[in-house]
C-alpha atoms as a PDB file:
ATOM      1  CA  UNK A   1      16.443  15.427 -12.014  1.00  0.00           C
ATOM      2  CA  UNK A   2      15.347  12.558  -9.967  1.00  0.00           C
ATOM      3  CA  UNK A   3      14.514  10.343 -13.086  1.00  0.00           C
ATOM      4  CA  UNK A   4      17.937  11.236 -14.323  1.00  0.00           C
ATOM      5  CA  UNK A   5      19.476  10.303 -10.759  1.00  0.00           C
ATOM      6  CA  UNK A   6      17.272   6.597 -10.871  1.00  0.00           C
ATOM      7  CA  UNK A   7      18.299   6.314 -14.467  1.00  0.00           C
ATOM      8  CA  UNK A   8      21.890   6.725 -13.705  1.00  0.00           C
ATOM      9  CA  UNK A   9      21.713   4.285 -10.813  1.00  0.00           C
ATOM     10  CA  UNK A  10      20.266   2.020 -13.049  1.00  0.00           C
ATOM     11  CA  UNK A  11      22.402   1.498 -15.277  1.00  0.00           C
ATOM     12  CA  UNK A  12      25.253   1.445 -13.102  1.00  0.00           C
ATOM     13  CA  UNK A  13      23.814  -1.645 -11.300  1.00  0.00           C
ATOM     14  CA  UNK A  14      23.338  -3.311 -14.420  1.00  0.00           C
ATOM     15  CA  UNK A  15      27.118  -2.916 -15.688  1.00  0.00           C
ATOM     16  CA  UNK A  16      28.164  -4.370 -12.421  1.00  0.00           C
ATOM     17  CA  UNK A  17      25.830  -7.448 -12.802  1.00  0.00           C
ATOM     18  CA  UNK A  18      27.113  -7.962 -16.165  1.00  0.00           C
ATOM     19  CA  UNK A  19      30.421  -7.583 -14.798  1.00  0.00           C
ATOM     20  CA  UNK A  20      30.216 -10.149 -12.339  1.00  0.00           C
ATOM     21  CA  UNK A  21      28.430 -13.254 -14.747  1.00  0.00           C
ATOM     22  CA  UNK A  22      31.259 -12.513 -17.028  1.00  0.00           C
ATOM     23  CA  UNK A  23      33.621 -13.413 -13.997  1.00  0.00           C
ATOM     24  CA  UNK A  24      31.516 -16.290 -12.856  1.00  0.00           C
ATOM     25  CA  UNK A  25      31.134 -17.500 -16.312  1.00  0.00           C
ATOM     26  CA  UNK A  26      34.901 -17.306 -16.566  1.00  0.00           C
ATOM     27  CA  UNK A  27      35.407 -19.069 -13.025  1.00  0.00           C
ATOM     28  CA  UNK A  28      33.191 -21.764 -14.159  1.00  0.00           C
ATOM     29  CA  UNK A  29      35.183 -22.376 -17.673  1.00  0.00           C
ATOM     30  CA  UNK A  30      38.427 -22.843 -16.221  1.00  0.00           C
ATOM     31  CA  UNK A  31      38.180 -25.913 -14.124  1.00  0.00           C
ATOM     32  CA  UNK A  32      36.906 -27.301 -17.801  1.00  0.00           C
ATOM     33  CA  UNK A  33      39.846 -26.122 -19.602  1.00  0.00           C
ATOM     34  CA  UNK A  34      41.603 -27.607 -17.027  1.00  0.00           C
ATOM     35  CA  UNK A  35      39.748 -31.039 -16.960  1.00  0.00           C
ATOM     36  CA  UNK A  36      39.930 -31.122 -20.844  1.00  0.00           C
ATOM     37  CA  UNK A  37      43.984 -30.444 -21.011  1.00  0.00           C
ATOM     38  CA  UNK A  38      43.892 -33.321 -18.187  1.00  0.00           C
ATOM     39  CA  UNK A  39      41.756 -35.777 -20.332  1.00  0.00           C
ATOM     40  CA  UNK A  40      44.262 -34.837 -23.382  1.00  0.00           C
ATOM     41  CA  UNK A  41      47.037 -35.822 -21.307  1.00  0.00           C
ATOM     42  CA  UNK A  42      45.519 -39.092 -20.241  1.00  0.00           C
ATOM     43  CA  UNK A  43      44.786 -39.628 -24.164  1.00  0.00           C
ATOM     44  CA  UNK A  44      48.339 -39.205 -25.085  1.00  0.00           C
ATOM     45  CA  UNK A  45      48.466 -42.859 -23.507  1.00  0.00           C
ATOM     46  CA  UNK A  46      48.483 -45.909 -26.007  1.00  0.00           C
ATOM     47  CA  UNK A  47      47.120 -48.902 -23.943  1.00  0.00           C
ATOM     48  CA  UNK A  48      49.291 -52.249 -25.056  1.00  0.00           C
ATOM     49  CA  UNK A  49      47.401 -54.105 -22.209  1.00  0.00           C
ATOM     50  CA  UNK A  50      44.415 -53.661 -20.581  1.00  0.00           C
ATOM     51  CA  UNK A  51      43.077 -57.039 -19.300  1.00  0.00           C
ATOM     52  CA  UNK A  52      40.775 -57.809 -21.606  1.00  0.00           C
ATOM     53  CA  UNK A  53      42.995 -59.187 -24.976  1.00  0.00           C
ATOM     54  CA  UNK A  54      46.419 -58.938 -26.741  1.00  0.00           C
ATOM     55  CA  UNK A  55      45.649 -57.285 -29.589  1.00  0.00           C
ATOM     56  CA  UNK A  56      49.080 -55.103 -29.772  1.00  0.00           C
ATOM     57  CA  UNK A  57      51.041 -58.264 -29.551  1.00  0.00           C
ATOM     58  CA  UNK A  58      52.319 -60.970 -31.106  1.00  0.00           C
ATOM     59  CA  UNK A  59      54.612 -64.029 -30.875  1.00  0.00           C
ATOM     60  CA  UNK A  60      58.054 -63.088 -31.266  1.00  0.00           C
ATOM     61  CA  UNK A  61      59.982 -63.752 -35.048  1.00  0.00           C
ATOM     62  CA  UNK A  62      56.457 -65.595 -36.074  1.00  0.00           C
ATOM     63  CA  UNK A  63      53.379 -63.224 -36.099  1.00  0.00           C
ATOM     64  CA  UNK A  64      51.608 -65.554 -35.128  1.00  0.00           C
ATOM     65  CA  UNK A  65      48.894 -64.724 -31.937  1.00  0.00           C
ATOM     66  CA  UNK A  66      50.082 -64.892 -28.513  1.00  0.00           C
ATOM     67  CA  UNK A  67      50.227 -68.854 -27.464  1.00  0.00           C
ATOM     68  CA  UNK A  68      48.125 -70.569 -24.943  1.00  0.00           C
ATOM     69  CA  UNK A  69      50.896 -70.429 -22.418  1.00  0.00           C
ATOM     70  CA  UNK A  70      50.022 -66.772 -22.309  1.00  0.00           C
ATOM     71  CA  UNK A  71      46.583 -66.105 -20.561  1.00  0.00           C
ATOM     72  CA  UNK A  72      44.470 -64.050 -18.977  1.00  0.00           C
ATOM     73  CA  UNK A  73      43.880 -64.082 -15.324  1.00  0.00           C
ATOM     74  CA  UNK A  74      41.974 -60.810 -13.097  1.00  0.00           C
ATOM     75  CA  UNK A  75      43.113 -58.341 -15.498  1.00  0.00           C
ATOM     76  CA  UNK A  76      46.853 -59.675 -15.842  1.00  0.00           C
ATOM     77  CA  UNK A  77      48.635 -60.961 -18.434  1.00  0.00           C
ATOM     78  CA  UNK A  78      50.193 -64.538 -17.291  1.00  0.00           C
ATOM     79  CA  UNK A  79      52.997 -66.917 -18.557  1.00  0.00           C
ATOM     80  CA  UNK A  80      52.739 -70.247 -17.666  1.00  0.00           C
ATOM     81  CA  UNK A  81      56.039 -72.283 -18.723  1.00  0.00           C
ATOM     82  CA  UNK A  82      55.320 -75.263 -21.079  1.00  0.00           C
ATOM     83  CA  UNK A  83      55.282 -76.126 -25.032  1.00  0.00           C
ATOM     84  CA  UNK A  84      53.676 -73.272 -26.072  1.00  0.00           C
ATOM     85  CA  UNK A  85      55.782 -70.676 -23.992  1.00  0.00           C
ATOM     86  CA  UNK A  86      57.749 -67.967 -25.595  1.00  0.00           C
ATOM     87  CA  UNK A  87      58.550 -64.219 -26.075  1.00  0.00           C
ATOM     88  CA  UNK A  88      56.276 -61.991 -26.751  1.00  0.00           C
ATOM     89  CA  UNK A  89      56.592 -58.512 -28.827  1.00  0.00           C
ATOM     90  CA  UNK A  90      54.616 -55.734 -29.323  1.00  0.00           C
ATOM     91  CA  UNK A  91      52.519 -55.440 -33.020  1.00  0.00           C
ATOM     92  CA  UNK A  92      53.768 -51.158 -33.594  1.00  0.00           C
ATOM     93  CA  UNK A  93      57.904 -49.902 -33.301  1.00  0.00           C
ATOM     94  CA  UNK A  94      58.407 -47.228 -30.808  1.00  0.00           C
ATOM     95  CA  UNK A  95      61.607 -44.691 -30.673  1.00  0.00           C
ATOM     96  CA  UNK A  96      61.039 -42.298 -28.243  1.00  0.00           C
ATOM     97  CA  UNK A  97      58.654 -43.356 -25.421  1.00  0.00           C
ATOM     98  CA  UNK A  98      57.888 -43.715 -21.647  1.00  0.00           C
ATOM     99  CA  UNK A  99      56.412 -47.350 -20.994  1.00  0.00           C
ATOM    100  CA  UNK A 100      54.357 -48.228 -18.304  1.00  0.00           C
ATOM    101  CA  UNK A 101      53.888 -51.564 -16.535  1.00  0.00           C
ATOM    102  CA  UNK A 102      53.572 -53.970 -13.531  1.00  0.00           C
ATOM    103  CA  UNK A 103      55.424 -56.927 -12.963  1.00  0.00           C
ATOM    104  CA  UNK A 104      54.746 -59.823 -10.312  1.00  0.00           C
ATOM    105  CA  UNK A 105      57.910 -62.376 -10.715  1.00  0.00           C
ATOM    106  CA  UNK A 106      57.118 -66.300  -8.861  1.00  0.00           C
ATOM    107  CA  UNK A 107      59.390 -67.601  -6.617  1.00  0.00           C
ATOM    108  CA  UNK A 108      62.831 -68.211  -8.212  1.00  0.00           C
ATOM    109  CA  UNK A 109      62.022 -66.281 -11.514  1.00  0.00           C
ATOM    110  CA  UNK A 110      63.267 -64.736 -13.974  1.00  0.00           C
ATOM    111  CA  UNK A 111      62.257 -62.317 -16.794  1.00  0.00           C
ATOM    112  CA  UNK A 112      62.921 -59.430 -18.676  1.00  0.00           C
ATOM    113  CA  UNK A 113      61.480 -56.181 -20.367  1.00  0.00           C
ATOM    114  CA  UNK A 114      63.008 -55.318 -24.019  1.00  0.00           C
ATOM    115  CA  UNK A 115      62.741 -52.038 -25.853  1.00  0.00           C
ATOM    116  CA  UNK A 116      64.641 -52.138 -29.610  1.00  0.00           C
ATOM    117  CA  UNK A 117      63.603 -55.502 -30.705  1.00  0.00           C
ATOM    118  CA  UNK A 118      64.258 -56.527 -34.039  1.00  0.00           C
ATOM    119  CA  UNK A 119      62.465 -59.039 -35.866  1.00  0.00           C
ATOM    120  CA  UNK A 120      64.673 -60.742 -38.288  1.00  0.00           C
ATOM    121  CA  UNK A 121      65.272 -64.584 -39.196  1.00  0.00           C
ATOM    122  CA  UNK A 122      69.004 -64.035 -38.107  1.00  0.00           C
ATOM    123  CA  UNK A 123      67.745 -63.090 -34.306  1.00  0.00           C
ATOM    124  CA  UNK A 124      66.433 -66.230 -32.744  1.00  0.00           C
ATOM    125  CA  UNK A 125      65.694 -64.116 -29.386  1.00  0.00           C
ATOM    126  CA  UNK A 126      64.795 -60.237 -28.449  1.00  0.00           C
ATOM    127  CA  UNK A 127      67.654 -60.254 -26.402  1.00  0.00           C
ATOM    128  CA  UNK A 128      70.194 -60.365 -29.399  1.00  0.00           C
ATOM    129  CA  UNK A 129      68.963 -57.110 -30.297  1.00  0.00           C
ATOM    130  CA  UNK A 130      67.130 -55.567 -27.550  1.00  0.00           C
ATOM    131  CA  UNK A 131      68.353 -54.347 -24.473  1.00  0.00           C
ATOM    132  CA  UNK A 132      66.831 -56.089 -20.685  1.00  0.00           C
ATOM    133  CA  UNK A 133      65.211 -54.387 -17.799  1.00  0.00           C
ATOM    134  CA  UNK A 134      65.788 -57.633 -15.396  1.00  0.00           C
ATOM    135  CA  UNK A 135      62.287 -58.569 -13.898  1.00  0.00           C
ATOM    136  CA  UNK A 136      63.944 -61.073 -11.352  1.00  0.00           C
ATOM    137  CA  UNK A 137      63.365 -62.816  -7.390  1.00  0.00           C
ATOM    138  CA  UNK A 138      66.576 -60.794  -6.617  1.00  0.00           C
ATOM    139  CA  UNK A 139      66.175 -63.716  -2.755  1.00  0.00           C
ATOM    140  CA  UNK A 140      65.365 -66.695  -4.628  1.00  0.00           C
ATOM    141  CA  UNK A 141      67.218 -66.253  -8.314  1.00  0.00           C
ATOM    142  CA  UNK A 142      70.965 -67.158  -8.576  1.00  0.00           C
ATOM    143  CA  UNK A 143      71.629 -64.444 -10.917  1.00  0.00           C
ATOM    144  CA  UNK A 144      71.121 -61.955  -8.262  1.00  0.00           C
ATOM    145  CA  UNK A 145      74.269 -63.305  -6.793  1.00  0.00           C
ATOM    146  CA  UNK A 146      75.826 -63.483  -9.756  1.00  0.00           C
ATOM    147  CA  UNK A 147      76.298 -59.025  -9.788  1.00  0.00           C
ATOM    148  CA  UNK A 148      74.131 -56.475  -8.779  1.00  0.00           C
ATOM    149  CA  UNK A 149      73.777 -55.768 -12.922  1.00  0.00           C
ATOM    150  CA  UNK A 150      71.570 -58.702 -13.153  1.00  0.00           C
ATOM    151  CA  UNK A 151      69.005 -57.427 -10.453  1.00  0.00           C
ATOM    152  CA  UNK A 152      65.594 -56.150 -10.539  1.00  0.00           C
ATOM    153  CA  UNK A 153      65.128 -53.064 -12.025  1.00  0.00           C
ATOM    154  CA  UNK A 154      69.348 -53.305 -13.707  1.00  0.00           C
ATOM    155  CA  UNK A 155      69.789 -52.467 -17.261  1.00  0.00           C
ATOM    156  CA  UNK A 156      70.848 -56.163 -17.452  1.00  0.00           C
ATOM    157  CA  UNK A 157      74.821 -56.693 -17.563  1.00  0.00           C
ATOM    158  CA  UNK A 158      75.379 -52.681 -17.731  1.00  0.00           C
ATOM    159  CA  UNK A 159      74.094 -50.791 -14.991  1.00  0.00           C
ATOM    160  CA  UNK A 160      73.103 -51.998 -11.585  1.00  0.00           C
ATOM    161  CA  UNK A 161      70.165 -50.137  -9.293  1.00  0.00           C
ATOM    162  CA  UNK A 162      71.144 -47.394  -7.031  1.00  0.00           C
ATOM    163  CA  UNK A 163      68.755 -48.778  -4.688  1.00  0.00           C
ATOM    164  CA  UNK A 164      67.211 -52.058  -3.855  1.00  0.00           C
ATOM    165  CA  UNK A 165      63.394 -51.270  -4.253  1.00  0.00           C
ATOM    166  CA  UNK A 166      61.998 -54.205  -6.011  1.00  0.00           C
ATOM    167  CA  UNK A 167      59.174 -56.096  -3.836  1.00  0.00           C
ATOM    168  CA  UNK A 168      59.463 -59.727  -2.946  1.00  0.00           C
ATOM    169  CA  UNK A 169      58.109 -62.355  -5.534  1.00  0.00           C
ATOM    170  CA  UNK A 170      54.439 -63.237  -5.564  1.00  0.00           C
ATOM    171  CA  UNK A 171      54.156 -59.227  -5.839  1.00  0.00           C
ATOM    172  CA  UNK A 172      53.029 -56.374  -7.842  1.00  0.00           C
ATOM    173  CA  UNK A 173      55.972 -53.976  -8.859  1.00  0.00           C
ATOM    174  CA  UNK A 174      55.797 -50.763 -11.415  1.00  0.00           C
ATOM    175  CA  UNK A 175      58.269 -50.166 -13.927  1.00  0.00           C
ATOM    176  CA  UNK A 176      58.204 -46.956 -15.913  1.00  0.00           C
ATOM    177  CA  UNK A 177      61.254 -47.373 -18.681  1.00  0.00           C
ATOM    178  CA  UNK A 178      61.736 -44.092 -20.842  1.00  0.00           C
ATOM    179  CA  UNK A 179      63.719 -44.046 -23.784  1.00  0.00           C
ATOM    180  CA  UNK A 180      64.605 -40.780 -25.358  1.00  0.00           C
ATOM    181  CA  UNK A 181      67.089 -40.238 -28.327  1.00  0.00           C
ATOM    182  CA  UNK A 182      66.528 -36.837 -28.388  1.00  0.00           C
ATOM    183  CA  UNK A 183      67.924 -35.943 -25.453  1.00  0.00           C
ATOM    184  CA  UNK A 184      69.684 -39.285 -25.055  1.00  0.00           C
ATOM    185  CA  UNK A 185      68.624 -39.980 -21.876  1.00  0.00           C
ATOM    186  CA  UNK A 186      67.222 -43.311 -20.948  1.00  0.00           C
ATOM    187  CA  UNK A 187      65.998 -44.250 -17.080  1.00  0.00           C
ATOM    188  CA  UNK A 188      64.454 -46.647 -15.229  1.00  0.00           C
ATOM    189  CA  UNK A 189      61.744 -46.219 -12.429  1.00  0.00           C
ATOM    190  CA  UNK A 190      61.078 -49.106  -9.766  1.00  0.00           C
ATOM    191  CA  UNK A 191      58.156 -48.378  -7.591  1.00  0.00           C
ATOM    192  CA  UNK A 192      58.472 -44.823  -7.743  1.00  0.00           C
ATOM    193  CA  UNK A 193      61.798 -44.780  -7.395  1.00  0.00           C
ATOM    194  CA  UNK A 194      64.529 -43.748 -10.613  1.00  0.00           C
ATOM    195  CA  UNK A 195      66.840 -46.402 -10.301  1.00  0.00           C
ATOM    196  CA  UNK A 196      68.713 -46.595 -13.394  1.00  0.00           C
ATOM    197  CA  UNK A 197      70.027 -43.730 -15.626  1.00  0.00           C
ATOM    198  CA  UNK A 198      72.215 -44.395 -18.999  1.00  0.00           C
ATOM    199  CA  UNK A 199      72.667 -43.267 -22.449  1.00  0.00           C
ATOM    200  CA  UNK A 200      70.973 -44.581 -25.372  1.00  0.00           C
ATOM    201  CA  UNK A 201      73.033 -43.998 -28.343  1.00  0.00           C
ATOM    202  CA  UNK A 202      76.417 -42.993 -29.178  1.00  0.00           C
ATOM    203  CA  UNK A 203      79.980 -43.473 -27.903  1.00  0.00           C
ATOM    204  CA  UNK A 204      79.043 -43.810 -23.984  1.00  0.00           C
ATOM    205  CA  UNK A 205      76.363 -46.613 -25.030  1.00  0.00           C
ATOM    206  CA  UNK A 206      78.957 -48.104 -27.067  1.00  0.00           C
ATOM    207  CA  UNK A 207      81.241 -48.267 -24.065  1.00  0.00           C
ATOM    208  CA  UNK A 208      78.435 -49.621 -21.684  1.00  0.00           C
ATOM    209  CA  UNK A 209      78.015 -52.471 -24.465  1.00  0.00           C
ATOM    210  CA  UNK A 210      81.985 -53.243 -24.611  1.00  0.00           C
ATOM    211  CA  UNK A 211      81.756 -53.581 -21.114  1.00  0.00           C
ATOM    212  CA  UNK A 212      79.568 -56.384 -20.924  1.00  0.00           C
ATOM    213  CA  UNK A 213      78.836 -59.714 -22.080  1.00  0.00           C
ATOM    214  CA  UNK A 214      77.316 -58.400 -25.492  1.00  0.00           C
ATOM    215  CA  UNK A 215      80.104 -57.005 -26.896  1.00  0.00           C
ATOM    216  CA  UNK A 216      80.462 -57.738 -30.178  1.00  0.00           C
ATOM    217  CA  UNK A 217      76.972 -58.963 -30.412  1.00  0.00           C
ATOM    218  CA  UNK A 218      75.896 -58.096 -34.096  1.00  0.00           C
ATOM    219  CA  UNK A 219      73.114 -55.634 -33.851  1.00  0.00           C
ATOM    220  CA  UNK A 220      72.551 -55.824 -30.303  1.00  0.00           C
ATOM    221  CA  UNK A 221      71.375 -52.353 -28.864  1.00  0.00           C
ATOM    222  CA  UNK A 222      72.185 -50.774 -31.929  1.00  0.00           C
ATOM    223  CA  UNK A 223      68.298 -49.555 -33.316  1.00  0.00           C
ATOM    224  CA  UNK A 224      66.753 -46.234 -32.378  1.00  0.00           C
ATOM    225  CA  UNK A 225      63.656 -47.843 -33.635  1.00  0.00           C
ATOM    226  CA  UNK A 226      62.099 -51.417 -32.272  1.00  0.00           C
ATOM    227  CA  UNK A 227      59.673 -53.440 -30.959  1.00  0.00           C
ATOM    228  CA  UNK A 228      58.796 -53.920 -27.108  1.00  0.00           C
ATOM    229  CA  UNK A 229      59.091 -57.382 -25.737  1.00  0.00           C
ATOM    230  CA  UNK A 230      58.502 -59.239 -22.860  1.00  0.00           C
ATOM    231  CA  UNK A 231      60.763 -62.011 -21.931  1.00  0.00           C
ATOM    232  CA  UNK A 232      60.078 -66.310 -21.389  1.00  0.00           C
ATOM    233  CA  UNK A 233      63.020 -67.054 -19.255  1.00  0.00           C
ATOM    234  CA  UNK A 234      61.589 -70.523 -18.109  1.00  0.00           C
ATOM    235  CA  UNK A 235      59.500 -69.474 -15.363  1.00  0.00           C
ATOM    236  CA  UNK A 236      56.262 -67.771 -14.696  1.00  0.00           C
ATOM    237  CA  UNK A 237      55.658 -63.934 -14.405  1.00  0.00           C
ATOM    238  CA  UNK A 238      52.484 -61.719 -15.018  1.00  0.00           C
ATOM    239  CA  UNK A 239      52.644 -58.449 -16.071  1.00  0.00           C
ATOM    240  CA  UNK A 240      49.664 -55.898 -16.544  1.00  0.00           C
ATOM    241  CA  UNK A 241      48.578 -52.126 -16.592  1.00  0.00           C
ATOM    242  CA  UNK A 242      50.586 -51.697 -19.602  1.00  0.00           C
ATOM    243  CA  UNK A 243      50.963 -48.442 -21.820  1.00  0.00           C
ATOM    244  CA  UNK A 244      53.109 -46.556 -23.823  1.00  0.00           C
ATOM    245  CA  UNK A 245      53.474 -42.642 -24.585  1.00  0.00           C
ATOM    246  CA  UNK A 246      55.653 -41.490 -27.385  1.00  0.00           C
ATOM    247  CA  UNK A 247      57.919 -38.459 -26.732  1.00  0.00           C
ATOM    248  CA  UNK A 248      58.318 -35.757 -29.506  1.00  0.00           C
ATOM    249  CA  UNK A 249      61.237 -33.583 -27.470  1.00  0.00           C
END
């Protein structure tokens, strides 16, 4: 009776061992699913800049490499006016995307961030085709005087900032631009801060368009599908950190 008793006790002791590695087995796996869905997340990134080269870009309408005037400086991309200047546009087309950057703007300067640039003999700059997030010294710049749809962070000549977030020039700023024409919902994010909100296709993107000084522009905001560029406006700028993510909903 007693061996019975120890035997039952036995076996009851080892059911609740195995019970509890299972759940400590199980603790231990999920911070790993975890960490491995984060790691898949952080993979869903395409890098376009990363100090080191620029390999995903190209001199606008040429294909030839990125000029001298462009260089590389601590991990930042940096335009330098002179002979050699110009725009620059990404090597892949993107539709649906959020894009991720920093911008530093010198005193007085002026730039710009395109999405829906064409490449075409008949377009002699991005801007025919491509829509502008201003990168701008809203102090310094005249054309911050000029409206507040020419300011930093503005979807240039359509949509001014709701707030004035943009740091002085000679400093770092992040600009997250999404485009979505599934939902068609574009925005624009200044230093952690959503700024701009517009359409990006169809009859209220029309309207925004007749509204401002590209109406009438052939083919100006009028592809789902283009190239990124980054603007040569005559001055100098840097930008770096820069990555894309493509949207599928």
């Amino acid at each position: 009776m007693k061996t019975i008793s120890y035997l039952f006790v036995a076996a009851l002791l080892l059911i609740s061992c195995k019970q509890n590695t299972q759940k400590e087995s199980k603790e231990k796996s999920e911070p790993v699913a975890e960490h491995k869905h984060e790691k898949q997340a952080q993979d869903s990134w395409e890098i376009l800049f990363d100090g080191s080269n620029f390999d995903a870009w190209h001199m606008y309408n040429t294909g030839e490499p990125v000029s001298e005037a462009w260089s590389i400086e601590n991990g930042a991309m940096v335009l330098t006016p002179g002979d050699s200047a110009g725009n620059i546009v990404t090597e892949k087309e993107y539709t649906n995307f959020v894009l991720s950057l920093d911008w530093k703007i010198s005193e007085g300067g002026n730039s710009g961030i395109f999405w829906g640039v064409i490449e075409d003999e008949k377009f002699n700059q991005p801007y025919q085709t491509g829509p502008e997030i201003q990168v701008l010294d809203d102090e310094r710049h005249p054309d911050a005087k000029a409206g507040t749809t020419h300011q930093s962070g503005a979807l240039y000549d359509m949509i001014a900032p709701s707030e004035k977030v943009a740091k002085p020039a000679g400093e770092w700023n992040n600009c997250v631009l999404e485009i979505n024409h599934i939902t068609n919902k574009g925005s624009v994010t200044l230093n952690g801060t959503k700024v701009v909100e517009f359409p990006v296709h169809g009859p209220e993107w029309e309207a925004l368009i007749a509204d401002s000084k590209f109406k009438g522009w052939e083919g100006f905001g009028a592809y789902k599908t283009g190239k990124i560029g980054l603007q040569y406006h005559g001055d100098k700028v840097s930008f770096k950190n820069i990555k894309i993510k493509e949207l599928t909903k």
